[in-house]
Protein backbone atom coordinates (compact mmCIF):
# COMPACT_ATOMS: atom_id res chain seq x y z
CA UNK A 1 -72.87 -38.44 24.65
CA UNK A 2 -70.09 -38.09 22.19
CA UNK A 3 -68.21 -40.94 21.11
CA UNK A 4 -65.02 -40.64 22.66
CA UNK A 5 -67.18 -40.02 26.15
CA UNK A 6 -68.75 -43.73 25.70
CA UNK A 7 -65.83 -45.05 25.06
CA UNK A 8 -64.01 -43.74 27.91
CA UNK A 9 -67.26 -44.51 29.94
CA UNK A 10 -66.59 -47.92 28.90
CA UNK A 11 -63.22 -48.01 29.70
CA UNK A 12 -63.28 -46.44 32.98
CA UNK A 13 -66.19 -48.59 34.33
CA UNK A 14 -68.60 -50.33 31.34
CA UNK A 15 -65.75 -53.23 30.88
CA UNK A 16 -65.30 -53.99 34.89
CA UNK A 17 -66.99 -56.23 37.61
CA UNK A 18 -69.57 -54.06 38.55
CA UNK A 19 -70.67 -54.82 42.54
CA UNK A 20 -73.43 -52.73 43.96
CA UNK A 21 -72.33 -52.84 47.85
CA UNK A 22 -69.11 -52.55 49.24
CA UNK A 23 -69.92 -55.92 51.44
CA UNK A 24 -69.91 -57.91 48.07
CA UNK A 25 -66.95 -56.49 47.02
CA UNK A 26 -65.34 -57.28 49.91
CA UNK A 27 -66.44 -60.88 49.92
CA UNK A 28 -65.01 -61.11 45.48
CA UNK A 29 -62.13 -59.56 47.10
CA UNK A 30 -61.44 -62.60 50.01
CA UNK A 31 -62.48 -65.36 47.18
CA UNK A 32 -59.71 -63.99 45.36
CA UNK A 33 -57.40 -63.62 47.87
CA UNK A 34 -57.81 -67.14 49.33
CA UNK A 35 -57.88 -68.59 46.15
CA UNK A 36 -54.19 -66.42 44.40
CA UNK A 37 -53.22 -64.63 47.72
CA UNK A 38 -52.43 -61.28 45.88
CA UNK A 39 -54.18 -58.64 47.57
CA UNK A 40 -56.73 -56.68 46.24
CA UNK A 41 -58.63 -53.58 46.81
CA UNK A 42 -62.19 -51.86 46.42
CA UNK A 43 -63.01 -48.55 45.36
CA UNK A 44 -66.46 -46.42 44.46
CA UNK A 45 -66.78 -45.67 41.04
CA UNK A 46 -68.10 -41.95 40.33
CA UNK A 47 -69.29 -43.31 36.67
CA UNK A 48 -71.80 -45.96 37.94
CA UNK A 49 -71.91 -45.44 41.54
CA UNK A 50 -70.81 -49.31 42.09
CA UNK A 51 -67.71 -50.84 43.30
CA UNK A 52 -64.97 -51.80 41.55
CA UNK A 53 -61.79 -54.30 42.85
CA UNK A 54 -58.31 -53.41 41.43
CA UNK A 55 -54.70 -54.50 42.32
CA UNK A 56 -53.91 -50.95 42.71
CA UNK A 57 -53.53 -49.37 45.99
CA UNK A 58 -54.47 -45.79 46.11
CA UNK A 59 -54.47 -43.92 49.60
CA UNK A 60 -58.59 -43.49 49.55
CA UNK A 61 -59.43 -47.23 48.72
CA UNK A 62 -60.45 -49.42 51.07
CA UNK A 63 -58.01 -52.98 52.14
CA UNK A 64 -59.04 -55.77 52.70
């Protein structure tokens, strides 16, 4: 892997919360919630196959 692809591997996924089922990204999600009361959202990331959370809402991710 070339240089710029780590570091875009890192930047897309190697710097984030990585959560390996949706169910504990769910739960991150309703600690954060109860504790700010922004909303949040999870997603599957194609780099590691985990889950991410994000304040971004995109049509395909998941609300909780």
């Amino acid at each position: 892997m070339a240089r710029s692809e780590k570091y875009l591997a890192w930047r897309n996924c190697g710097r984030k919360k990585k959560f390996y089922t949706s169910k504990t990204a769910k739960k991150a999600i309703q600690t954060i919630k109860n504790q700010t009361g922004r909303h949040f959202y999870y997603y599957r990331c194609l780099n590691c196959g985990g889950w991410h959370i994000t304040k971004i809402k995109q049509e395909k991710m998941a609300r909780h």
